[in-house]
C-alpha atoms as a PDB file:
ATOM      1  CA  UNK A   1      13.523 -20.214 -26.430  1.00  0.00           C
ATOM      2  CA  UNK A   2      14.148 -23.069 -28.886  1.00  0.00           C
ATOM      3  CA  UNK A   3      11.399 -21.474 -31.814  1.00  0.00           C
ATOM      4  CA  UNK A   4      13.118 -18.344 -31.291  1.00  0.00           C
ATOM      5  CA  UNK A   5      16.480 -19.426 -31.896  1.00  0.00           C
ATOM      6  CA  UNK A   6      15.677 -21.956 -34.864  1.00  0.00           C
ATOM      7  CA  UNK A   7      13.387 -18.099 -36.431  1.00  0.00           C
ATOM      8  CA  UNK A   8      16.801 -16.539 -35.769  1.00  0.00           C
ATOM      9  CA  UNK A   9      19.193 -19.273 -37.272  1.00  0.00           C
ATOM     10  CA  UNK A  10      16.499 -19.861 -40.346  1.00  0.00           C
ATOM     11  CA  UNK A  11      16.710 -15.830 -40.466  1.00  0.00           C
ATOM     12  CA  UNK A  12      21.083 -16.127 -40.415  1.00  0.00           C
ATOM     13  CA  UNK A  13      20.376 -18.531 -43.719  1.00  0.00           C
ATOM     14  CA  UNK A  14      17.982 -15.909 -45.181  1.00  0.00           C
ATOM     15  CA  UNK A  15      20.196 -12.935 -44.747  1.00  0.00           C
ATOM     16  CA  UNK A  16      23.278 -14.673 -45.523  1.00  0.00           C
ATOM     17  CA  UNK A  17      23.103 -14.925 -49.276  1.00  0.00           C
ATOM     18  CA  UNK A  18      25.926 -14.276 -51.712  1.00  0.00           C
ATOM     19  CA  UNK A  19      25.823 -13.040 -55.396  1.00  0.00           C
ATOM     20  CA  UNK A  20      29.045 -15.006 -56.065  1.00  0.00           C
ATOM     21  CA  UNK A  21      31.994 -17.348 -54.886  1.00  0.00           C
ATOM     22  CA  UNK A  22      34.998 -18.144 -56.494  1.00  0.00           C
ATOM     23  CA  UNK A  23      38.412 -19.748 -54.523  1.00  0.00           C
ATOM     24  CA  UNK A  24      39.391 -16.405 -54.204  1.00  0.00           C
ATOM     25  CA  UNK A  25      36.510 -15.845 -52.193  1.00  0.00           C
ATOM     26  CA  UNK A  26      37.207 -18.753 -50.151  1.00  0.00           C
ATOM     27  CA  UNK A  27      40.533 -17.631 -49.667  1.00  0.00           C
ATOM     28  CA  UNK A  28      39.512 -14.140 -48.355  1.00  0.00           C
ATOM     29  CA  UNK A  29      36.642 -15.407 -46.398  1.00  0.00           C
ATOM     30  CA  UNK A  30      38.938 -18.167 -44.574  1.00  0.00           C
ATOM     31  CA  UNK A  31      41.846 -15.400 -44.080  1.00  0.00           C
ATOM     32  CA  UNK A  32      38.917 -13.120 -42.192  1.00  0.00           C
ATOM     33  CA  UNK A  33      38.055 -16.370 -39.761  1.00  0.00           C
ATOM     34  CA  UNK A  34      41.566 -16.867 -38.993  1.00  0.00           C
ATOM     35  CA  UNK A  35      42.122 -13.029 -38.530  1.00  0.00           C
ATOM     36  CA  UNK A  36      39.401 -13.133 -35.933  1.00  0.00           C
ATOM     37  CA  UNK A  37      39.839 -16.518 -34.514  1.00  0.00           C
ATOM     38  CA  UNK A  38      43.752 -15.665 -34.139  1.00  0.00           C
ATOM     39  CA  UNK A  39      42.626 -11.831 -32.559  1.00  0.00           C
ATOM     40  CA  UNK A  40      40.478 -13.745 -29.770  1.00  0.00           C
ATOM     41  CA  UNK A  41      43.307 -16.734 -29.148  1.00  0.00           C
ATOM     42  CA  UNK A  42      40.578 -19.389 -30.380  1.00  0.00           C
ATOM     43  CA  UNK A  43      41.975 -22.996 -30.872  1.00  0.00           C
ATOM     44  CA  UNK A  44      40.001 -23.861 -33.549  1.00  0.00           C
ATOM     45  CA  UNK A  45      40.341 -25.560 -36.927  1.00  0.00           C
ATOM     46  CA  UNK A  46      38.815 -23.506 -40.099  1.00  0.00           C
ATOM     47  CA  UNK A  47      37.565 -25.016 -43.216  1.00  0.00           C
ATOM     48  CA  UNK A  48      35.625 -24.008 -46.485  1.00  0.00           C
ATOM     49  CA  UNK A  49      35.018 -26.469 -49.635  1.00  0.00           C
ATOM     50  CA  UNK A  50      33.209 -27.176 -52.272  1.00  0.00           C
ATOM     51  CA  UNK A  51      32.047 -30.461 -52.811  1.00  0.00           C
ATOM     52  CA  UNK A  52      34.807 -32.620 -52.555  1.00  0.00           C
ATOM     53  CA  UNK A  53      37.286 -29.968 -53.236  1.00  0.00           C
ATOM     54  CA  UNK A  54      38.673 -28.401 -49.753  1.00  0.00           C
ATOM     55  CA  UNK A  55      39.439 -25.092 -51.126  1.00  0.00           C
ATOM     56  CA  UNK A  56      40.812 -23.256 -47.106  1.00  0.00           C
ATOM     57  CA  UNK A  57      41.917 -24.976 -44.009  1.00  0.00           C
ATOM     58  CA  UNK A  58      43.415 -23.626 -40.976  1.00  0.00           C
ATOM     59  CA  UNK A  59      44.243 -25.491 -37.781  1.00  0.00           C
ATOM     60  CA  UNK A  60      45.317 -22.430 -34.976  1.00  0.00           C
ATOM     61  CA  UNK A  61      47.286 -23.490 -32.013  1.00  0.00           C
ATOM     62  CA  UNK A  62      45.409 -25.272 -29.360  1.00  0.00           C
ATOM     63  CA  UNK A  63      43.173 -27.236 -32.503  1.00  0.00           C
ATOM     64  CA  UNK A  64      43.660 -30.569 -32.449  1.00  0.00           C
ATOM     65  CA  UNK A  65      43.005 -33.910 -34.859  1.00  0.00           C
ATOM     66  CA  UNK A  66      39.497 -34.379 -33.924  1.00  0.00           C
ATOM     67  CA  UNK A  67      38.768 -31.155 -34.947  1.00  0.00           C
ATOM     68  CA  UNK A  68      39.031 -31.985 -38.881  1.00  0.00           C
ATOM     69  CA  UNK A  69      36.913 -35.163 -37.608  1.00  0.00           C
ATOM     70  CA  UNK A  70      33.719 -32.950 -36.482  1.00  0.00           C
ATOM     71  CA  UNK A  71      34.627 -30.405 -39.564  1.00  0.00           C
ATOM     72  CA  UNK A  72      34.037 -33.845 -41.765  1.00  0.00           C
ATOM     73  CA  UNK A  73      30.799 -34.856 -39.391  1.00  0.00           C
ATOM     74  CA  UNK A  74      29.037 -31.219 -39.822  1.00  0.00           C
ATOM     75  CA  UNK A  75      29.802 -30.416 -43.129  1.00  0.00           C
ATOM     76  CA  UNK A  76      28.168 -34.014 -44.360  1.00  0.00           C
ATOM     77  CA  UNK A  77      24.775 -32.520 -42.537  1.00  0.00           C
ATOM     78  CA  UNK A  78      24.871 -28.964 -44.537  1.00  0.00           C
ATOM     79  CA  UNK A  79      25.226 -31.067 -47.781  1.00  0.00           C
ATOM     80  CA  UNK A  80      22.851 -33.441 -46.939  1.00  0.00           C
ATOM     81  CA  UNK A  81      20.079 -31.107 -45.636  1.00  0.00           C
ATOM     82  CA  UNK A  82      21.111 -27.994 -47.093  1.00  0.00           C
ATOM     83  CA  UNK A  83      20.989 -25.973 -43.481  1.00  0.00           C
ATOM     84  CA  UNK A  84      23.454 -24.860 -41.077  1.00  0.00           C
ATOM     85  CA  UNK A  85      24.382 -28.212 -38.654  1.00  0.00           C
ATOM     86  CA  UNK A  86      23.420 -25.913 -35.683  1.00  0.00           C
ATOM     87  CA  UNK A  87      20.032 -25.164 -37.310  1.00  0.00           C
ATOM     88  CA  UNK A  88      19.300 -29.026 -38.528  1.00  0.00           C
ATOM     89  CA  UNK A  89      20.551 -29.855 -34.980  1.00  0.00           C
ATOM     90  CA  UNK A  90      17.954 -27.397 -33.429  1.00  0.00           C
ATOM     91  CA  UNK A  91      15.132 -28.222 -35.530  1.00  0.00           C
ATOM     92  CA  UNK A  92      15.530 -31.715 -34.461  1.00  0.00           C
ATOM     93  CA  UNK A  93      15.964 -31.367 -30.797  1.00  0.00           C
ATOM     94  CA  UNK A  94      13.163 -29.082 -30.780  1.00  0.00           C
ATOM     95  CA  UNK A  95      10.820 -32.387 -31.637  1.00  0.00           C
ATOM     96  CA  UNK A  96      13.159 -34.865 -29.846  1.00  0.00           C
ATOM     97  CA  UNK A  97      14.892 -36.316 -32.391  1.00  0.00           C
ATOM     98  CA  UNK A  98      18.189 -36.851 -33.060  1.00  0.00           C
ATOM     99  CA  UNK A  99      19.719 -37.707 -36.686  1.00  0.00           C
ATOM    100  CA  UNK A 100      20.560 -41.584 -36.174  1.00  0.00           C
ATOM    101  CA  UNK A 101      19.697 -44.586 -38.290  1.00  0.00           C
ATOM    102  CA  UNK A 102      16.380 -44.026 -37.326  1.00  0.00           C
ATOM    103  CA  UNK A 103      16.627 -41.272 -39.935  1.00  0.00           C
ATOM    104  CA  UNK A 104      18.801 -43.218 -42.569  1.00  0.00           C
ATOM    105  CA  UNK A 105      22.155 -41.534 -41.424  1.00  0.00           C
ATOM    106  CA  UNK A 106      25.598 -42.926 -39.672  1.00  0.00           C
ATOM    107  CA  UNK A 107      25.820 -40.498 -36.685  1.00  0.00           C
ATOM    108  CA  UNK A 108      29.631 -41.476 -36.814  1.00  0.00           C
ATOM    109  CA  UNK A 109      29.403 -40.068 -40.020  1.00  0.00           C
ATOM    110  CA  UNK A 110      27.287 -36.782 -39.656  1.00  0.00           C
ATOM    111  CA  UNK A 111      27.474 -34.370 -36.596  1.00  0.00           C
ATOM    112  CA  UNK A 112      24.114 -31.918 -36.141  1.00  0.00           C
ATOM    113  CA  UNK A 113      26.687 -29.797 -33.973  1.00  0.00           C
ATOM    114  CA  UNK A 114      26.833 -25.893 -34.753  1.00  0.00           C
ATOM    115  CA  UNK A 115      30.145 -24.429 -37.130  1.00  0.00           C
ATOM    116  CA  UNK A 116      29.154 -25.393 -40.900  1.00  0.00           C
ATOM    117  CA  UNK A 117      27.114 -22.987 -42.494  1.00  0.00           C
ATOM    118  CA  UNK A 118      25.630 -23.261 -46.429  1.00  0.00           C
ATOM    119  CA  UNK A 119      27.528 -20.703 -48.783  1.00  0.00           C
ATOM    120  CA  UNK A 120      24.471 -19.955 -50.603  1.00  0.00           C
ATOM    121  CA  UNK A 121      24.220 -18.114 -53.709  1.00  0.00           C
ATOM    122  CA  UNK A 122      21.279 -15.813 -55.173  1.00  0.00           C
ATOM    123  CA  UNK A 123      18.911 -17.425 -57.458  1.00  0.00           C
ATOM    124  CA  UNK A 124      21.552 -20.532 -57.205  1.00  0.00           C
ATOM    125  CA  UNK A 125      21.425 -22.299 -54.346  1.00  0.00           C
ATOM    126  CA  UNK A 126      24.146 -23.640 -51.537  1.00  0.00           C
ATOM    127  CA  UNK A 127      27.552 -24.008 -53.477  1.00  0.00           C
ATOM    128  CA  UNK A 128      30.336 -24.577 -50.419  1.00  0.00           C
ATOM    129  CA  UNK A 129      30.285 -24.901 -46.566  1.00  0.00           C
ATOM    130  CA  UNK A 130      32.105 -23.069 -44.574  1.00  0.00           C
ATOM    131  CA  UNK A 131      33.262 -24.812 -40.937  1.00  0.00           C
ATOM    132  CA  UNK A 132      34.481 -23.564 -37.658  1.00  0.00           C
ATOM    133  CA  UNK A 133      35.301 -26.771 -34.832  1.00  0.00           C
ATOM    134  CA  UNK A 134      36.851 -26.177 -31.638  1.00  0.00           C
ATOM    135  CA  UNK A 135      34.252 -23.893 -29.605  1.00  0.00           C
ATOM    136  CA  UNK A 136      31.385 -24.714 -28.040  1.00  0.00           C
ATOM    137  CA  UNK A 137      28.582 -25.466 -31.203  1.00  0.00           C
ATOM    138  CA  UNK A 138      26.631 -22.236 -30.859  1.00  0.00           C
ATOM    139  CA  UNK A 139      30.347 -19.904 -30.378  1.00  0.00           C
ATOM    140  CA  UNK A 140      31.343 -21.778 -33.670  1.00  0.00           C
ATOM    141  CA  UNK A 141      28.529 -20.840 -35.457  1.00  0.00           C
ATOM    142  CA  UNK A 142      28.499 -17.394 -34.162  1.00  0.00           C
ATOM    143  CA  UNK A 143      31.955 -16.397 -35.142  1.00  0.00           C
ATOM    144  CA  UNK A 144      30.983 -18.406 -39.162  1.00  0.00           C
ATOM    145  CA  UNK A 145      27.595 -15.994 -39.435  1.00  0.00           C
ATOM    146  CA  UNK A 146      30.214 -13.217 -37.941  1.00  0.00           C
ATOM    147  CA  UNK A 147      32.570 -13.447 -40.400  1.00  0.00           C
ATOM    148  CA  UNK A 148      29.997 -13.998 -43.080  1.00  0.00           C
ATOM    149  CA  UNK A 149      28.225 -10.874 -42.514  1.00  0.00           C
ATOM    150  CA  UNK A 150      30.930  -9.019 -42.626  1.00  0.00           C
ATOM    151  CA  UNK A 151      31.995 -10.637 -45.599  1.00  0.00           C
ATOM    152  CA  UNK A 152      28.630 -10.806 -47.947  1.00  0.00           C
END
């Protein structure tokens, strides 16, 4: 099970790709996760940036603090390794590791739990994250690559 969900996330990443993406973009894209997040009743928080620029951010009822907290944790992993957290979290566990100091990294600082996802760009390379926190790791990064695919 684990080598066929890290071929499907690694597949998500493939798929995935964008031609371009502006802060318009981000704006539409982070409008379409709150649409669905808000259709479903989903307490979650909802973030895209770029770099150090937070260009959307959402926090629906029942979202709390902590959420922003993990948002911070997961999207340090996708900039660091330039993979989804779920899929960096995945490849990991399927060799038992963990991402620790034993691999140069605060885990206070960096969370390899599913809901940040590379905006990557043709022929360019991974220019923004995008974040869901609130669900369960693997619902957050379903409803990201959901909205994603119906947005590339």
């Amino acid at each position: 099970m684990s080598d066929d969900l890290i071929a499907r996330l690694e597949q998500q990443e493939r798929d995935l790709v964008l031609t371009r993406f502006d802060n318009a973009d981000a704006w539409r894209l982070g409008c379409l996760l709150v649409a669905k997040a808000t259709e479903r009743e989903l307490p979650v928080a909802i973030d895209i940036r770029r770099g150090t620029q937070q260009l959307f951010h959402a926090a629906l009822p029942g979202s709390v603090a902590d959420n922003d907290t993990w948002i911070e944790r997961k999207v340090r992993v996708v900039e660091r390794y330039g993979a989804s957290s779920y899929l960096v979290g995945r490849r990991l566990a399927a060799k038992g590791q963990q991402l620790d100091a034993g691999m140069g990294v605060d885990p206070a600082l960096y969370a390899t739990h599913g809901g940040a996802f590379p905006i990557r760009i043709k022929d360019v390379g991974v220019v923004a994250v995008v974040t869901v926190s609130g669900l369960p790791q693997a619902d957050d990064h379903a409803l990201v690559v959901e909205a994603l695919g119906e947005f590339a």
